[in-house]
C-alpha atoms as a PDB file:
ATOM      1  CA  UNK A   1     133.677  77.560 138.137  1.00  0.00           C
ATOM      2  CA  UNK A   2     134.231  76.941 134.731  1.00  0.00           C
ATOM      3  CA  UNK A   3     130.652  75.702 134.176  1.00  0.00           C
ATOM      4  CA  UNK A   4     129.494  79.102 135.545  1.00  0.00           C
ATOM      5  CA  UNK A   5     132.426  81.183 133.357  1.00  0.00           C
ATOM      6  CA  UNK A   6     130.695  79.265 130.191  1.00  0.00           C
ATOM      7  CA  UNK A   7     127.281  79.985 131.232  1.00  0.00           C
ATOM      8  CA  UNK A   8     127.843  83.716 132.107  1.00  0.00           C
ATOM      9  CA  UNK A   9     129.663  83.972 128.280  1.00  0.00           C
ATOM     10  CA  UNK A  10     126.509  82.486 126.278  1.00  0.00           C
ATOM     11  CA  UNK A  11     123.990  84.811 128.144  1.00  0.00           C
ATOM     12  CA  UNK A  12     126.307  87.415 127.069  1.00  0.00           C
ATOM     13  CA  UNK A  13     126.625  85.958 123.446  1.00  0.00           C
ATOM     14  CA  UNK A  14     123.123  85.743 123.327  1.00  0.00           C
ATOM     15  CA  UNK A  15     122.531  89.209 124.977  1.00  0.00           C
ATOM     16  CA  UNK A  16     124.978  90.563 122.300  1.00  0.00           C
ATOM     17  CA  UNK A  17     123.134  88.659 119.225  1.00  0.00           C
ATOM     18  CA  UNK A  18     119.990  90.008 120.166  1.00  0.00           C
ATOM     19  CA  UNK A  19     121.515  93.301 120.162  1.00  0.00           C
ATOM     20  CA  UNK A  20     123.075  93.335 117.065  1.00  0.00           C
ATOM     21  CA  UNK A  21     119.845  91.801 115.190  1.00  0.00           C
ATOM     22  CA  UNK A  22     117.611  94.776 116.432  1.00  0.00           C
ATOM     23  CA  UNK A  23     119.996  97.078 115.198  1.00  0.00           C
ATOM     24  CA  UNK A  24     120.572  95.430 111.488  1.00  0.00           C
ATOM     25  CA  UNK A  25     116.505  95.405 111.502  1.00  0.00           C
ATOM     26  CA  UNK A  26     115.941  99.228 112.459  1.00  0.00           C
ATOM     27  CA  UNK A  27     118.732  99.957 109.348  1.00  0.00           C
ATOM     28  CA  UNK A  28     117.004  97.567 107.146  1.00  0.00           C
ATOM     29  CA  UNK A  29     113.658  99.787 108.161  1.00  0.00           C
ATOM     30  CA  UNK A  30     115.216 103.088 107.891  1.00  0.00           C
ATOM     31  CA  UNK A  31     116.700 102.095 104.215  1.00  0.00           C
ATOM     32  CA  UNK A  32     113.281 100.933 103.256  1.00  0.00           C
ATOM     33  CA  UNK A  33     111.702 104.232 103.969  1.00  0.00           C
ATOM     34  CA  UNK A  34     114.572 105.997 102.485  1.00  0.00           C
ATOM     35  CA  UNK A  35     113.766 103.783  99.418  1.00  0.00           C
ATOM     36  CA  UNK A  36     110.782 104.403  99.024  1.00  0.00           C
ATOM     37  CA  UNK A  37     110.881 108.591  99.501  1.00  0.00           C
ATOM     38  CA  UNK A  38     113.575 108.894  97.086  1.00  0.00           C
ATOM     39  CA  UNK A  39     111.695 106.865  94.552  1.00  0.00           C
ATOM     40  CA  UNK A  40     108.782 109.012  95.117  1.00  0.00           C
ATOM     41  CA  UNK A  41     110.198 112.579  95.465  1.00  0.00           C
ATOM     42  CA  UNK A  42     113.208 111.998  92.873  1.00  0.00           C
ATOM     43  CA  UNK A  43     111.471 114.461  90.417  1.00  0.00           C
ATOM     44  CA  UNK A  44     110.464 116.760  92.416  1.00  0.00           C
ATOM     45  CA  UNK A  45     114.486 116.821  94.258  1.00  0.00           C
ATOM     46  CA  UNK A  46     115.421 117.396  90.575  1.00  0.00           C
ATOM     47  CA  UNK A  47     112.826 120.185  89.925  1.00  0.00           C
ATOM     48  CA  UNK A  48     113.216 122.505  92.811  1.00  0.00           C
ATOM     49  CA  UNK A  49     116.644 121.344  95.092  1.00  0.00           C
ATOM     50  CA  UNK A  50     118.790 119.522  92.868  1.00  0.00           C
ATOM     51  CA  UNK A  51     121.837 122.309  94.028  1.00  0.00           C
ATOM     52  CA  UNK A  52     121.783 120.666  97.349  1.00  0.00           C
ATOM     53  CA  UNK A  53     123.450 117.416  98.172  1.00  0.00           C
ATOM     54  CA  UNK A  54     120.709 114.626  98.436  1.00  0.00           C
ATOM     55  CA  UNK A  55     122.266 113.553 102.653  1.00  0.00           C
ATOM     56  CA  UNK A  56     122.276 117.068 104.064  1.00  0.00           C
ATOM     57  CA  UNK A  57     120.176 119.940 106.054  1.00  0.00           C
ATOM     58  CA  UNK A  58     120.024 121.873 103.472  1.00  0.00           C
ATOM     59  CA  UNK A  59     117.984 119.864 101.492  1.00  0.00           C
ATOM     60  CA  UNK A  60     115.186 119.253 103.778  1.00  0.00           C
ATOM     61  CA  UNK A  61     114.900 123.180 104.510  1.00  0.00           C
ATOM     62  CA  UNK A  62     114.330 123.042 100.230  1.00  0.00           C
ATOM     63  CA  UNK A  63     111.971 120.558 100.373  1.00  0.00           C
ATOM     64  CA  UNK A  64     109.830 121.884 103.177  1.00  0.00           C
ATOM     65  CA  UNK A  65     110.375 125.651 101.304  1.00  0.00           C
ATOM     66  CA  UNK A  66     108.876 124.166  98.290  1.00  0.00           C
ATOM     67  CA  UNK A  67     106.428 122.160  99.859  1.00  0.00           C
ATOM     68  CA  UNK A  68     103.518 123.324  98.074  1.00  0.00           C
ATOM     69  CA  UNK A  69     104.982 122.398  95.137  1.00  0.00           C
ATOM     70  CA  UNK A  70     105.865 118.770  95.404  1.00  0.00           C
ATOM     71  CA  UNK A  71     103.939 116.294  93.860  1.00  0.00           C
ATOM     72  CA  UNK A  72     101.170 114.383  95.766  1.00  0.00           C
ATOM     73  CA  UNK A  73     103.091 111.146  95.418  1.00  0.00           C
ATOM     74  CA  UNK A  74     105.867 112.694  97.361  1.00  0.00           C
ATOM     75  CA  UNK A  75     103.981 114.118 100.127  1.00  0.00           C
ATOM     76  CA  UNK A  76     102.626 110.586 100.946  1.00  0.00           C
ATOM     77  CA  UNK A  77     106.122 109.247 100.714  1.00  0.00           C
ATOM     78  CA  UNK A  78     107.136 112.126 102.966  1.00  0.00           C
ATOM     79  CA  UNK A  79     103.802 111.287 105.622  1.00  0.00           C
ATOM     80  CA  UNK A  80     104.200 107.390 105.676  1.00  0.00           C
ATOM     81  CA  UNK A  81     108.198 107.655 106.221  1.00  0.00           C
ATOM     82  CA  UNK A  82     107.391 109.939 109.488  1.00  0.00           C
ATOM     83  CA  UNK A  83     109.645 112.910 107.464  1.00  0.00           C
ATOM     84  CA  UNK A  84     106.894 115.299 108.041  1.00  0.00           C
ATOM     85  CA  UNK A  85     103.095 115.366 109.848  1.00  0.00           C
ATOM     86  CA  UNK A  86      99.620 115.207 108.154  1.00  0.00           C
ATOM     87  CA  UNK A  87      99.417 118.544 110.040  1.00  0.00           C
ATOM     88  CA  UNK A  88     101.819 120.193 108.662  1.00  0.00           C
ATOM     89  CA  UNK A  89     101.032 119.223 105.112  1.00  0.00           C
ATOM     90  CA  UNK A  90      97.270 119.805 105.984  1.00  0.00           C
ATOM     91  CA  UNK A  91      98.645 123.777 107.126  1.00  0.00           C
ATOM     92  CA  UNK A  92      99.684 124.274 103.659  1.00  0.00           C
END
């Protein structure tokens, strides 16, 4: 019994492991992108949305309003992190 009590707690120790390590990679991945948009797309924040707080709604619906005006190196950053389709930029 106890054999089979030990056994059932490292499958669930390893289940649990597993579990945490995909979720500390998909933040690692989301920071990364985050990184690398705000890096790109810091002047242009400053030049048109800077009134809005950088983690809110509000400042995507400013960024996508002055979407024709943001910088080509932003766009990209904005493509490659998924925040918004080669479609929709193409639209513009």
């Amino acid at each position: 019994m106890m054999a089979t009590l030990t056994k059932g707690l490292s499958r669930y120790g390893l289940i649990a492991a597993l579990a945490l390590g995909a979720i500390a990679l998909t933040t690692a991945h989301a920071d990364a992108f985050s990184a690398s948009v705000e890096a790109a797309c810091a002047g242009d924040y400053f030049s048109y949305c800077s009134a809005h707080p950088v983690e809110g709604k509000s400042v995507t619906r400013c960024m996508r309003a002055n979407g024709h005006r943001l910088s080509k190196r932003c766009v990209n950053a904005l493509v490659a992190a998924g925040e918004v389709s080669k479609r929709e930029v193409s639209s513009r």
